[in-house]
C-alpha atoms as a PDB file:
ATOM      1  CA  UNK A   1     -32.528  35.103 -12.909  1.00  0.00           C
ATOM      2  CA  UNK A   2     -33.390  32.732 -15.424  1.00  0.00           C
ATOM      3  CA  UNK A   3     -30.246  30.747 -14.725  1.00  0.00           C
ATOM      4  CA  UNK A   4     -31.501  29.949 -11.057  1.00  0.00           C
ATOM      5  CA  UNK A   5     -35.222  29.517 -11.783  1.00  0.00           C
ATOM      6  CA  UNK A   6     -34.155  26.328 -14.386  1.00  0.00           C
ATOM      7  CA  UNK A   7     -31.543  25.098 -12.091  1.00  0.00           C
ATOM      8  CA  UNK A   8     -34.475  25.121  -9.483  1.00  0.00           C
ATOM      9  CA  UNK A   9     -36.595  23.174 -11.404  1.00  0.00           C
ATOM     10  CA  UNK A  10     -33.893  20.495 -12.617  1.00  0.00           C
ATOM     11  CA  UNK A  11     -32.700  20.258  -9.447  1.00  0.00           C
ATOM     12  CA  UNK A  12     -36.636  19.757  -8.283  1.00  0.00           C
ATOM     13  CA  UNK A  13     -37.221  17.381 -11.564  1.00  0.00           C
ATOM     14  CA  UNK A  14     -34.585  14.571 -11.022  1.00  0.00           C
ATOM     15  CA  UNK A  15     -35.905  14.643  -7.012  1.00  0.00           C
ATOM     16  CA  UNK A  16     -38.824  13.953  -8.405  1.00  0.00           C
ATOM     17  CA  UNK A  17     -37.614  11.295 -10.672  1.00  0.00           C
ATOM     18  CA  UNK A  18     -36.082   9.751  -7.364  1.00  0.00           C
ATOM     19  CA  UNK A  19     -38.825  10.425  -5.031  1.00  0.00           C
ATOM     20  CA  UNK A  20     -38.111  12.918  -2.737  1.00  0.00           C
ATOM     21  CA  UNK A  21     -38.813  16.196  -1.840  1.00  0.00           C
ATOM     22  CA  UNK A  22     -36.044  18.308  -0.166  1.00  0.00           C
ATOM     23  CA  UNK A  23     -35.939  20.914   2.342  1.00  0.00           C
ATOM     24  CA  UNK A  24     -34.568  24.017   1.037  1.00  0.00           C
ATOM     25  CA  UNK A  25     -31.155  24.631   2.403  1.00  0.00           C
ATOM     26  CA  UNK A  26     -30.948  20.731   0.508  1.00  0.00           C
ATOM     27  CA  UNK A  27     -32.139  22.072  -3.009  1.00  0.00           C
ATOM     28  CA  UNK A  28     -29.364  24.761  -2.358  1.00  0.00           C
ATOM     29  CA  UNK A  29     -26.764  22.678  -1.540  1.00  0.00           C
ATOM     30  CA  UNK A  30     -27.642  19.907  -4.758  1.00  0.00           C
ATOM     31  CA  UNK A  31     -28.984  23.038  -7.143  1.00  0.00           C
ATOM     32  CA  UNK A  32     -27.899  21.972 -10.638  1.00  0.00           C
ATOM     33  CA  UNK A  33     -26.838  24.598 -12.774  1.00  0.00           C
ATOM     34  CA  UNK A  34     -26.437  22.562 -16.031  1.00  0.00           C
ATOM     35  CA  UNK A  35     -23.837  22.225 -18.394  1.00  0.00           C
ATOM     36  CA  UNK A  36     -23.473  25.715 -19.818  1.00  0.00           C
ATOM     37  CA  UNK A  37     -23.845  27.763 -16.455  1.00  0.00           C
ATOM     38  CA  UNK A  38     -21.089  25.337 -14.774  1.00  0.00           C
ATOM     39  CA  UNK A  39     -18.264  28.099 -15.266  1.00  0.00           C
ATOM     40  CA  UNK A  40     -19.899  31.563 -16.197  1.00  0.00           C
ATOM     41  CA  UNK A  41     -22.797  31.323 -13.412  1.00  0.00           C
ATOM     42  CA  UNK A  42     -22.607  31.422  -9.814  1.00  0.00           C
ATOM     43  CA  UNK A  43     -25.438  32.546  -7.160  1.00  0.00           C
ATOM     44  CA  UNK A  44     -24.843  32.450  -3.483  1.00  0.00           C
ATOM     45  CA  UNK A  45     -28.273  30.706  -1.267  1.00  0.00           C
ATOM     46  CA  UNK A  46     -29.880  34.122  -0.583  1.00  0.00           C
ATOM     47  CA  UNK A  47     -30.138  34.271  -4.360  1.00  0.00           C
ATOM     48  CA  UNK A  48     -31.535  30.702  -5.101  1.00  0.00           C
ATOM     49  CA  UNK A  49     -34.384  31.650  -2.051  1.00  0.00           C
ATOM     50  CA  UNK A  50     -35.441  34.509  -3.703  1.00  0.00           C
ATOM     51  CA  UNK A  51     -35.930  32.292  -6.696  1.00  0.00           C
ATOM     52  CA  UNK A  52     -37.325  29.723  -4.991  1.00  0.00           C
ATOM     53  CA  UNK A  53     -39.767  32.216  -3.429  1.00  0.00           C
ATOM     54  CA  UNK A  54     -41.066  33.503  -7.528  1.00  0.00           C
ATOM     55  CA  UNK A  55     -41.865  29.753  -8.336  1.00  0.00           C
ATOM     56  CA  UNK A  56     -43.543  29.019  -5.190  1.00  0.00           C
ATOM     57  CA  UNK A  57     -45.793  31.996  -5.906  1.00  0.00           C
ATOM     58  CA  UNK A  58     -46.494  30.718  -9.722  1.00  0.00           C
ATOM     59  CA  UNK A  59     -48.186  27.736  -7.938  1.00  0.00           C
ATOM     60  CA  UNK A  60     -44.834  25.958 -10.088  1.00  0.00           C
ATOM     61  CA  UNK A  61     -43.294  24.822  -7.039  1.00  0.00           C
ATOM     62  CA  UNK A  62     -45.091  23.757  -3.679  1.00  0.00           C
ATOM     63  CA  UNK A  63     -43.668  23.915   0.025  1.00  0.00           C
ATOM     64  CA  UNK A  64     -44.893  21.760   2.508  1.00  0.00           C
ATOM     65  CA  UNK A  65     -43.658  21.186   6.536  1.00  0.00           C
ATOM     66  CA  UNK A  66     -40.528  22.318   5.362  1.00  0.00           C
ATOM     67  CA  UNK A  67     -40.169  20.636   1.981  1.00  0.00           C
ATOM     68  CA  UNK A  68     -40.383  21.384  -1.683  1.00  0.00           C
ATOM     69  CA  UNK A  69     -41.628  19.723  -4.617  1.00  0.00           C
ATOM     70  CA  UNK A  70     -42.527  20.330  -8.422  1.00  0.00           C
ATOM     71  CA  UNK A  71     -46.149  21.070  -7.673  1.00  0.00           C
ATOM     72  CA  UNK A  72     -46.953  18.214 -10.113  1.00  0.00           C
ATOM     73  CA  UNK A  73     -45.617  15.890  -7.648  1.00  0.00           C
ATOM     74  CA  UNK A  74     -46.847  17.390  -4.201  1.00  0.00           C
ATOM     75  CA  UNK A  75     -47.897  14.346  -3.296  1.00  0.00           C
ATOM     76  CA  UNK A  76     -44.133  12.807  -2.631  1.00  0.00           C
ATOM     77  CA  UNK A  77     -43.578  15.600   0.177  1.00  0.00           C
ATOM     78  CA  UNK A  78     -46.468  13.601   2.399  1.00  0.00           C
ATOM     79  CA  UNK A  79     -44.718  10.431   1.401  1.00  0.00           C
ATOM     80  CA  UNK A  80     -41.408  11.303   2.347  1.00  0.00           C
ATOM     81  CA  UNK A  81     -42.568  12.610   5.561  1.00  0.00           C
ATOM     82  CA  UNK A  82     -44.383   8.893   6.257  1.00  0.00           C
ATOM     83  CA  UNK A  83     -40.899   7.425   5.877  1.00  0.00           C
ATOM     84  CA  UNK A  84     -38.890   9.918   7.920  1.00  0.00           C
ATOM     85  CA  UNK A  85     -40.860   8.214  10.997  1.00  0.00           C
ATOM     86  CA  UNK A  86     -38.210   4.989  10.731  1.00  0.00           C
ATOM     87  CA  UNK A  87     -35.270   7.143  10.344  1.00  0.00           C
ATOM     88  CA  UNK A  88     -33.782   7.301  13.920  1.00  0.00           C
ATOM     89  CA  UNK A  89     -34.098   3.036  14.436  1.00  0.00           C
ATOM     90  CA  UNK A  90     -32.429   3.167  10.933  1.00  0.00           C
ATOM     91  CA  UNK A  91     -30.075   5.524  11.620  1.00  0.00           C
ATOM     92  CA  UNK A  92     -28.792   4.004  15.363  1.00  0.00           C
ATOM     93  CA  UNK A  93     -28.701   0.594  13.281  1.00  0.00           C
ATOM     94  CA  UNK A  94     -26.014   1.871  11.025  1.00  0.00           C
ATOM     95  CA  UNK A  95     -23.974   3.840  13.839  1.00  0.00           C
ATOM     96  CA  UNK A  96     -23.365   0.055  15.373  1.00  0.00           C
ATOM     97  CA  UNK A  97     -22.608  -1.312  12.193  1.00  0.00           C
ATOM     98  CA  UNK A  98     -20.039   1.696  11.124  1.00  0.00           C
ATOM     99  CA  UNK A  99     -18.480   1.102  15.008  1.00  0.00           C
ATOM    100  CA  UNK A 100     -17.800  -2.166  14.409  1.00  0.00           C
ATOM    101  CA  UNK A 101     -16.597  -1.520  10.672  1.00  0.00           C
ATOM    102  CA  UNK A 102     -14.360   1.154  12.280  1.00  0.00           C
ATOM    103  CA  UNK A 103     -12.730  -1.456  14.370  1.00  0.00           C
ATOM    104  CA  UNK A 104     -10.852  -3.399  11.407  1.00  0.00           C
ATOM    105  CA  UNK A 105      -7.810  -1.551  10.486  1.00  0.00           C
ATOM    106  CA  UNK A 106      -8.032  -1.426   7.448  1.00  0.00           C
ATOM    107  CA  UNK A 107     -11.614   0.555   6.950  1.00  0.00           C
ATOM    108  CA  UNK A 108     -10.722   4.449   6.623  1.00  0.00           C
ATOM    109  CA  UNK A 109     -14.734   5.537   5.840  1.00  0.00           C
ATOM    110  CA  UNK A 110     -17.879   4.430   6.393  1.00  0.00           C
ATOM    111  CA  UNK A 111     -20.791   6.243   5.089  1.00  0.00           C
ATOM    112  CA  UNK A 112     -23.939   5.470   4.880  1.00  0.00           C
ATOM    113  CA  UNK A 113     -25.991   6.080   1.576  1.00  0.00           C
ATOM    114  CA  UNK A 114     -29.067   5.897  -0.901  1.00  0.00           C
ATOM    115  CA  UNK A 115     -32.636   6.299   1.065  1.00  0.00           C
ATOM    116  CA  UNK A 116     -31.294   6.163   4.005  1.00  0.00           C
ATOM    117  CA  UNK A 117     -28.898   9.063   4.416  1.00  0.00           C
ATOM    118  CA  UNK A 118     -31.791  11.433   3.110  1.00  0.00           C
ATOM    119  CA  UNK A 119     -33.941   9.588   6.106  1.00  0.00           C
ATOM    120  CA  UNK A 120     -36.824   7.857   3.351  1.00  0.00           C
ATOM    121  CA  UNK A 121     -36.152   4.378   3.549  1.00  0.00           C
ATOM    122  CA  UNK A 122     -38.864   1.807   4.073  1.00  0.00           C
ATOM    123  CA  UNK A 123     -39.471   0.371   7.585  1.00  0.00           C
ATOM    124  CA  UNK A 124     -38.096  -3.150   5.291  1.00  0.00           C
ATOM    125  CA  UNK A 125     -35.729  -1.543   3.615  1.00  0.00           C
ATOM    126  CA  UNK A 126     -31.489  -2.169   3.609  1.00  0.00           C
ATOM    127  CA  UNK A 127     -29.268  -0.125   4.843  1.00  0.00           C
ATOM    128  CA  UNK A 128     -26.503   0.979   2.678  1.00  0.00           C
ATOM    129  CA  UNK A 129     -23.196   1.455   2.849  1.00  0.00           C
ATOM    130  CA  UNK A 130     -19.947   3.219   1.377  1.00  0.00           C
ATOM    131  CA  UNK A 131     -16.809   1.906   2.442  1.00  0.00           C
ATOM    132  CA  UNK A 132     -13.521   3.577   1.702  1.00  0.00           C
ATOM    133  CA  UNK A 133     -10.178   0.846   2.443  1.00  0.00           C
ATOM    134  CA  UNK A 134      -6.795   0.834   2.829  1.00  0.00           C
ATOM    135  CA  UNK A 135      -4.860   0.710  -0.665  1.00  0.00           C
ATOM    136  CA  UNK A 136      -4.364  -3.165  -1.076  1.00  0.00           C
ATOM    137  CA  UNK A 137      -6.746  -4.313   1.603  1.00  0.00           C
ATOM    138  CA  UNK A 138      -9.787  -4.255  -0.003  1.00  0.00           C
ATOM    139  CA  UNK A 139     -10.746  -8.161  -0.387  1.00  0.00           C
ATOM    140  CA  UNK A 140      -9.768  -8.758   4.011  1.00  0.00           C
ATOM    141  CA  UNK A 141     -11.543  -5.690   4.321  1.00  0.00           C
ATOM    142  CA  UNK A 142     -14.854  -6.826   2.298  1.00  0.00           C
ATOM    143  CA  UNK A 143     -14.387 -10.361   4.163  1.00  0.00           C
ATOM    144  CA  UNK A 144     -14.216  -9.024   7.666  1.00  0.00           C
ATOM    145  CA  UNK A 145     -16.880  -6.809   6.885  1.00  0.00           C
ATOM    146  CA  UNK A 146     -19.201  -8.672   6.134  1.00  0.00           C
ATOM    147  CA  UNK A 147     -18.922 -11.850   7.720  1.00  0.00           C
ATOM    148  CA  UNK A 148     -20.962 -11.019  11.036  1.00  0.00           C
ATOM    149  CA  UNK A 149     -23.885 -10.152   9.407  1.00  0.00           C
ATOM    150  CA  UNK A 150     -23.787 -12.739   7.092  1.00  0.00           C
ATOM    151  CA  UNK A 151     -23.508 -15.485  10.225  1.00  0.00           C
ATOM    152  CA  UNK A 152     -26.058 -13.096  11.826  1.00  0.00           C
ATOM    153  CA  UNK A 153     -28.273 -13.402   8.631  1.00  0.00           C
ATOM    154  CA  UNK A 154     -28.201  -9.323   8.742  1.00  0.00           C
ATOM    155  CA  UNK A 155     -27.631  -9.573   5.073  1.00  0.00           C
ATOM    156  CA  UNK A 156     -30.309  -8.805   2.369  1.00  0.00           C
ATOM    157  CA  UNK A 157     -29.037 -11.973   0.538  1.00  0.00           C
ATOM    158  CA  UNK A 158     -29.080 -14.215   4.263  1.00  0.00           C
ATOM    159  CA  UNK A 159     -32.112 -12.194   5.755  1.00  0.00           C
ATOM    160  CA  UNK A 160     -35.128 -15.208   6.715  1.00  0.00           C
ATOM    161  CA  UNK A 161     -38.117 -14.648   4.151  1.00  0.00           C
ATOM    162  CA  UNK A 162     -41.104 -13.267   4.983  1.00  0.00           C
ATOM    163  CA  UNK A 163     -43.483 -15.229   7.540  1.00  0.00           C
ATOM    164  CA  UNK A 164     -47.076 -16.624   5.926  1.00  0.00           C
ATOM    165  CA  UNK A 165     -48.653 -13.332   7.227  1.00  0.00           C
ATOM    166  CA  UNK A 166     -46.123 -11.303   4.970  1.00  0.00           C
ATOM    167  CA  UNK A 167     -43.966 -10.189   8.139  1.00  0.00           C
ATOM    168  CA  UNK A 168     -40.270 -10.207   8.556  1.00  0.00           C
ATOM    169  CA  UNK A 169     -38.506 -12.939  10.214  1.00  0.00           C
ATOM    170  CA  UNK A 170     -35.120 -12.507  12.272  1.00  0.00           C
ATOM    171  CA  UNK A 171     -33.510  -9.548  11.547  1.00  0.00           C
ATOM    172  CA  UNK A 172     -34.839  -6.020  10.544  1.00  0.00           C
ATOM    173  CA  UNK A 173     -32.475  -3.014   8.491  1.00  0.00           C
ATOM    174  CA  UNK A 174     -30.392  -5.895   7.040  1.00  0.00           C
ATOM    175  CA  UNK A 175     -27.005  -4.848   6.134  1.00  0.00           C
ATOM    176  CA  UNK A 176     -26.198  -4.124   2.614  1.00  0.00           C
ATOM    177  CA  UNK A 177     -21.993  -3.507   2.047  1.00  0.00           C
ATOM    178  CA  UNK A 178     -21.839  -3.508  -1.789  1.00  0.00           C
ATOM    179  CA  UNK A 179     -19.513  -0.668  -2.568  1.00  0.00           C
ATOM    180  CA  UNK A 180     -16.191   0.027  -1.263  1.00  0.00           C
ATOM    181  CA  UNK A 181     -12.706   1.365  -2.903  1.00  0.00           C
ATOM    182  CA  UNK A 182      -9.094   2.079  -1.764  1.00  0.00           C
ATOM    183  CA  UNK A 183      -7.644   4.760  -1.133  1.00  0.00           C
ATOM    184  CA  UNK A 184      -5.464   5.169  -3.900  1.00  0.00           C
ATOM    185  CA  UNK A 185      -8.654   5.616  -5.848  1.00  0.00           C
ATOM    186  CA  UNK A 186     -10.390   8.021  -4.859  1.00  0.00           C
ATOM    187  CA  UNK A 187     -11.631   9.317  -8.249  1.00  0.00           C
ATOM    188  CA  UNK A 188     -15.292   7.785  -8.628  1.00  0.00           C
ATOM    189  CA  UNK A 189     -16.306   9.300 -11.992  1.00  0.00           C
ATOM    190  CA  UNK A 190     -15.464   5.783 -14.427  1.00  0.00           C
ATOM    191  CA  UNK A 191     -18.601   4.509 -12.155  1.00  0.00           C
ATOM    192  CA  UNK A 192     -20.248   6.712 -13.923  1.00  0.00           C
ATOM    193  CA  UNK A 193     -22.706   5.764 -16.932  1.00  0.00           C
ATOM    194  CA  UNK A 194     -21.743   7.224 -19.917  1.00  0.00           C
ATOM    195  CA  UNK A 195     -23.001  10.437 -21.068  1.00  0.00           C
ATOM    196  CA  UNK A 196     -25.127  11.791 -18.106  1.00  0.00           C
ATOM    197  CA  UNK A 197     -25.289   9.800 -14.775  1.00  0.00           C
ATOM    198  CA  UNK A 198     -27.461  12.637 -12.573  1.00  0.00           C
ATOM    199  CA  UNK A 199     -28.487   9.522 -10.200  1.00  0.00           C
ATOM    200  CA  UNK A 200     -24.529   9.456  -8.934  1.00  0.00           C
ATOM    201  CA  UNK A 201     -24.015  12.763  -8.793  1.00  0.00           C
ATOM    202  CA  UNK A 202     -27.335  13.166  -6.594  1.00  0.00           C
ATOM    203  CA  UNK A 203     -25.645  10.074  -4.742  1.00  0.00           C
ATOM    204  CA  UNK A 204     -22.363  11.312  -4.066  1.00  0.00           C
ATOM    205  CA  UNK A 205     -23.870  14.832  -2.559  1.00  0.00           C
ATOM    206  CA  UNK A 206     -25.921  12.942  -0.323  1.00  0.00           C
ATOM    207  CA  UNK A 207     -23.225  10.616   0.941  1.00  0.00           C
ATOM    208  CA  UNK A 208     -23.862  10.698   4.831  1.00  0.00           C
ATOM    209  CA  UNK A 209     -20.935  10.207   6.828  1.00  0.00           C
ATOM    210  CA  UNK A 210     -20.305   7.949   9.766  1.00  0.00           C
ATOM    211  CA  UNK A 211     -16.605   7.649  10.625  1.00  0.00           C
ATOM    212  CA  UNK A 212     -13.566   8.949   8.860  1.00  0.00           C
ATOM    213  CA  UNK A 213     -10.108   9.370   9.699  1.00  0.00           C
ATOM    214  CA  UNK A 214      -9.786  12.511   7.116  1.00  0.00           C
ATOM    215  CA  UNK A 215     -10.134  10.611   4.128  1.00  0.00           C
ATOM    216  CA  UNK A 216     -13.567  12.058   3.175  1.00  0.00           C
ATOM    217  CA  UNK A 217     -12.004  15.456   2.214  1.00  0.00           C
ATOM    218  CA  UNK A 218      -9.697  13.390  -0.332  1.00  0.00           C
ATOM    219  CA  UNK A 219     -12.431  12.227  -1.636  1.00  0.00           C
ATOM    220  CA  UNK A 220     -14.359  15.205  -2.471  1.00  0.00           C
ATOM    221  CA  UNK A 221     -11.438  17.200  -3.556  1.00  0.00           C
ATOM    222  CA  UNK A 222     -10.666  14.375  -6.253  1.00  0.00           C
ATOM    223  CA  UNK A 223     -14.289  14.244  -7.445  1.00  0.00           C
ATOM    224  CA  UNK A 224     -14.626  17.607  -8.973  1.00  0.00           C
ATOM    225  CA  UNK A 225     -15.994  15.922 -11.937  1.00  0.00           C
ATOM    226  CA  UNK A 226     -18.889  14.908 -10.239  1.00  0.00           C
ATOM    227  CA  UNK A 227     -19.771  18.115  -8.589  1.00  0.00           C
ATOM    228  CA  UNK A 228     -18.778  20.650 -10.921  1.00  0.00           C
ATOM    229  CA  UNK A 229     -22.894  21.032 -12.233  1.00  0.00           C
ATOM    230  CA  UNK A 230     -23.176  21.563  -8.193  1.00  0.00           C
ATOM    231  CA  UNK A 231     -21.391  24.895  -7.607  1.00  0.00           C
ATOM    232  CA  UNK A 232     -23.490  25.668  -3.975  1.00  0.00           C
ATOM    233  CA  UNK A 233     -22.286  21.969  -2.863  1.00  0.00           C
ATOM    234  CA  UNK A 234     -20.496  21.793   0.219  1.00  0.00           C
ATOM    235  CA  UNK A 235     -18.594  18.494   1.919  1.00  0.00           C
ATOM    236  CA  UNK A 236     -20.718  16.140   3.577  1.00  0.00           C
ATOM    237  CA  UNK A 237     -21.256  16.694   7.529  1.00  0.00           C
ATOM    238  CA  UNK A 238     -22.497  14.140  10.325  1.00  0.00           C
ATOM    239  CA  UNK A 239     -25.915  14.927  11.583  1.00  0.00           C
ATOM    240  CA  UNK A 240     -23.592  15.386  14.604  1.00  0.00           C
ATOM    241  CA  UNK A 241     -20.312  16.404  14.350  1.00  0.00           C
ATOM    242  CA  UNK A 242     -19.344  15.305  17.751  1.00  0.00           C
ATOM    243  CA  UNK A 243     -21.018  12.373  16.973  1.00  0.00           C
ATOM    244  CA  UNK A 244     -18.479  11.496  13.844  1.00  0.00           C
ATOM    245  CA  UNK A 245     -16.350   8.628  14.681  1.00  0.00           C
ATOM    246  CA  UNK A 246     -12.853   9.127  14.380  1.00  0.00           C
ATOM    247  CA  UNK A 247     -11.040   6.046  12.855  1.00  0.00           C
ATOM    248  CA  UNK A 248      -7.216   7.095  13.360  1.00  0.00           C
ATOM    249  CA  UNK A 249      -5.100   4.367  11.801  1.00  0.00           C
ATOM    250  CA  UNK A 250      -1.415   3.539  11.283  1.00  0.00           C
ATOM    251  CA  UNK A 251       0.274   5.415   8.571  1.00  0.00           C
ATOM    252  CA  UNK A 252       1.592   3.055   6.797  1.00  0.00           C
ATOM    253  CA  UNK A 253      -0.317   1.025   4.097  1.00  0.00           C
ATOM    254  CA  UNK A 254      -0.727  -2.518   3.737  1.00  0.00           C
ATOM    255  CA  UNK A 255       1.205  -4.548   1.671  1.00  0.00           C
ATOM    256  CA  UNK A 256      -0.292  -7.331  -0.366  1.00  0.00           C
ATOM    257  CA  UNK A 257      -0.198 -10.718   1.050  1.00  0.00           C
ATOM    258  CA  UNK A 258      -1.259 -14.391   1.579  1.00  0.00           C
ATOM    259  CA  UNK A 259      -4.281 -13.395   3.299  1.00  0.00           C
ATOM    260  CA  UNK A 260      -5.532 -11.008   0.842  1.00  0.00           C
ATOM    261  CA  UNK A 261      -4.946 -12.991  -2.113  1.00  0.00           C
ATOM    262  CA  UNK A 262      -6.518 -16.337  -0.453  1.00  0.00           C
ATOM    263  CA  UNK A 263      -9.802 -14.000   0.447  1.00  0.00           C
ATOM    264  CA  UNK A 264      -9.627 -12.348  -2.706  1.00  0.00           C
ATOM    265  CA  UNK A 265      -9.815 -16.276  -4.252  1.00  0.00           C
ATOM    266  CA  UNK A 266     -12.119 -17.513  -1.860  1.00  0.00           C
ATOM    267  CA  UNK A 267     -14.923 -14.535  -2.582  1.00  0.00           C
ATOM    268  CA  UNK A 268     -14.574 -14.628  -6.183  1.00  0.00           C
ATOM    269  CA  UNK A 269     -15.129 -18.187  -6.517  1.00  0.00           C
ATOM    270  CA  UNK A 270     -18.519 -17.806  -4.417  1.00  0.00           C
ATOM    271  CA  UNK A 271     -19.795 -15.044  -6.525  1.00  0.00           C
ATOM    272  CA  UNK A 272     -23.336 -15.581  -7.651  1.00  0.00           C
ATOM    273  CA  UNK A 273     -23.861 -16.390 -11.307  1.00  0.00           C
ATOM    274  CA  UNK A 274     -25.764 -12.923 -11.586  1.00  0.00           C
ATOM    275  CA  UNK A 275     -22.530 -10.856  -9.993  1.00  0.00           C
ATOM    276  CA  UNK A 276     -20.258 -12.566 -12.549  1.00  0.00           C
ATOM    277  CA  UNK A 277     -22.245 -13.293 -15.484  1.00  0.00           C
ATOM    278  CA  UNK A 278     -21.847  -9.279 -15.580  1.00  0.00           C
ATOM    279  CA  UNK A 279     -18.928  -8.243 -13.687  1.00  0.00           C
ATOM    280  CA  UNK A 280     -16.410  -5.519 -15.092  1.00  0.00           C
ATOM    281  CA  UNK A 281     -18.897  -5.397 -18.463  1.00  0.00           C
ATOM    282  CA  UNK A 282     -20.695  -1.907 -17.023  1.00  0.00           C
ATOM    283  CA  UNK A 283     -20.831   0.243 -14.155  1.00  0.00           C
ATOM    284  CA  UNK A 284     -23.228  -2.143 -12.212  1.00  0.00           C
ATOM    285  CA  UNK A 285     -20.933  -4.698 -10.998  1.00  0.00           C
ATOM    286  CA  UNK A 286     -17.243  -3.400 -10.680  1.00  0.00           C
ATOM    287  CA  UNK A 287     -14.737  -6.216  -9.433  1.00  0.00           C
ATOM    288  CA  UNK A 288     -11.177  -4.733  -8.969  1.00  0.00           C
ATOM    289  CA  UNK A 289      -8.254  -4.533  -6.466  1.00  0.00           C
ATOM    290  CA  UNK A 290      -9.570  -0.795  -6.120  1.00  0.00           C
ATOM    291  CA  UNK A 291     -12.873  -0.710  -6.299  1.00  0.00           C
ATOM    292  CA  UNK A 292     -16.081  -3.897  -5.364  1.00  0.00           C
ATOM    293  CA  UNK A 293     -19.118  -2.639  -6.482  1.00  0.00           C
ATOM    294  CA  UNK A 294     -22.331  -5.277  -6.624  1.00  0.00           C
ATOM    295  CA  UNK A 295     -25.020  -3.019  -7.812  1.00  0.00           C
ATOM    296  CA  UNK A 296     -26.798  -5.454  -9.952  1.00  0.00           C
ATOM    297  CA  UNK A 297     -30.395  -4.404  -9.638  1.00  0.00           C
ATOM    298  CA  UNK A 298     -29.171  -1.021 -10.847  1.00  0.00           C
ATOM    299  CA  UNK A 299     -32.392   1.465 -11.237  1.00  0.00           C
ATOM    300  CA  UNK A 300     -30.188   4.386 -12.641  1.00  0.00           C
ATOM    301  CA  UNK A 301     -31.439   4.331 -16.082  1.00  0.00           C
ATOM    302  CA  UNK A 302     -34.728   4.313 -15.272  1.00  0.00           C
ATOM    303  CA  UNK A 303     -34.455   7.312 -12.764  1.00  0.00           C
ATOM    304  CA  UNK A 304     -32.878   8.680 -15.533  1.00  0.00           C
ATOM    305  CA  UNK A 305     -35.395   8.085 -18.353  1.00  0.00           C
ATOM    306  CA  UNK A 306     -37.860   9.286 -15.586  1.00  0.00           C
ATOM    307  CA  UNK A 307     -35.933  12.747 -15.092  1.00  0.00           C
ATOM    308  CA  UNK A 308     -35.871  13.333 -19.001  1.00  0.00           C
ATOM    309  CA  UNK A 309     -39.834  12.989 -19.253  1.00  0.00           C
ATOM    310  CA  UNK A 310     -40.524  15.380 -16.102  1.00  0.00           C
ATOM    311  CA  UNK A 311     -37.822  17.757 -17.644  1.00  0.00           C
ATOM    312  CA  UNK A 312     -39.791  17.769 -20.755  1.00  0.00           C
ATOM    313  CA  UNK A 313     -43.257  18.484 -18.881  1.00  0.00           C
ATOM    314  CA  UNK A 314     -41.589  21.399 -17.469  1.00  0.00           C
ATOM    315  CA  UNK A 315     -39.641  22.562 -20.551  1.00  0.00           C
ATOM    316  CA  UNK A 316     -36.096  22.047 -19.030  1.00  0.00           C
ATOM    317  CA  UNK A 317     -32.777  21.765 -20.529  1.00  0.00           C
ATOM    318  CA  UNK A 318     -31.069  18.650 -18.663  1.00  0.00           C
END
């Protein structure tokens, strides 16, 4: 089984690159089977425990209150629990925000993403969201989105600084909305960095979803590109599935007009100097009629130079 015992420890390396340590049934679900296995090797879960199981026993791979970790980097398994202790405030925060995001006809998705959905963000940390619009709505939907918590100062670029004694002033789990797309572009993989992006494919499997009027299985069927290292992946589930807000909207899809082109004018021209110094140049910061993407503090090439060193402790093929 050496197949599963590497795709174990990849899996286990870029986690560790990231900083988390997953339960098992997770490692399953991300397991990376690499480039060459993606076609000619496929192991159900019963397999991958068994493996899991061998390594554990080596002392290669620790387990911890229900987690798993490199043994190297034990450590991050006490961590992440720490940070799990903010998860339900964070995760009732975002359930308001995706109700009221639900509410504007045009929004067909909302999930919420990064840290968060694995429950390991910091008590000061954003929360972040995934927003998936109607085909030509995307600028009113952006605009409507985010102008509460912008008035509210609930956004990480309007949240009060920190008071003299290093507290937070105002508003805690400030809103982050930097990434939504249309519907008629579902395919996420020219986000990607070129070559190997394993920070967005460990992204888009940990997507967790908030409301969704059906859309969500579009989007993973059109994103077999992404997944296809990921053969044990399944689509995304609410923590509770009655819990899932349903978002049914009107069939038929916007058309373009005054409004969106005056809000697509009006955001543009207040873009910050950092958003547009390097807009449409990368993957960072993606301006389009299909896709807004503001990720300009964008850490995935160091996670990635990170994974490539603890792959090389361990003797893994990326």
């Amino acid at each position: 089984m050496d197949h599963v015992r590497s795709a174990i420890k990849r899996t286990l390396a870029f986690q560790a690159a990231w900083g988390y340590a997953p339960t098992r049934l997770q490692l399953a679900m991300m397991l990376d089977m690499g480039v060459a296995d993606i076609e000619s090797q496929k192991y159900g879960v019963p397999t991958v425990m068994d493996e899991l199981e061998r390594l554990i026993s080596e002392n290669i791979v620790c387990e911890q209150q229900a987690h798993v970790a490199l043994m190297a980097y034990a450590d991050q398994i006490e961590r992440g629990r720490s940070k799990e202790f903010y998860f339900p405030r964070k995760l009732r925060r975002a359930r308001q925000v995706a109700s009221y995001l639900s509410r504007l006809p045009w929004v067909r998705a909302v999930c919420l993403c990064n840290t968060t959905a694995l429950g390991q963000a910091r008590d000061e940390g954003d929360l972040d969201f995934f927003i998936i619009a109607k085909a030509g709505s995307i600028w009113r939907t952006r605009f409507f989105a985010t102008l509460p918590f912008k008035l509210l100062g609930a956004r990480p670029s309007t949240r009060p600084p920190l008071n003299e004694r290093g507290g937070k002033e105002g508003i805690s789990d400030p809103v982050c909305l930097s990434f939504f797309i249309t519907d008629d572009s579902l395919d996420l993989s020219p986000n990607m960095l070129q070559g190997e992006d394993p920070y967005f494919r460990y992204w888009f499997l940990s997507l967790l979803p908030l409301t969704d009027d059906g859309v969500l299985k579009s989007l993973w069927d059109q994103n077999t590109k992404i997944r296809q290292r990921h053969p044990l992946a399944k689509q995304w589930m609410p923590l509770d599935g009655d819990d899932l807000l349903k978002t049914a909207k009107p069939a038929q899809q916007p058309v373009r007009s005054w409004l969106e082109d005056t809000l697509k004018k009006t955001q543009q021209n207040k873009f910050p100097a950092s958003i547009k110094s390097i807009a449409n140049q990368d993957t960072r910061v993606v301006v389009s009629d299909q896709c807004l993407k503001f990720h300009v503090d964008d850490k995935r090439e160091k996670y990635w130079s990170d994974y490539c060193e603890i792959c090389k402790q361990y003797g893994i093929e990326q």
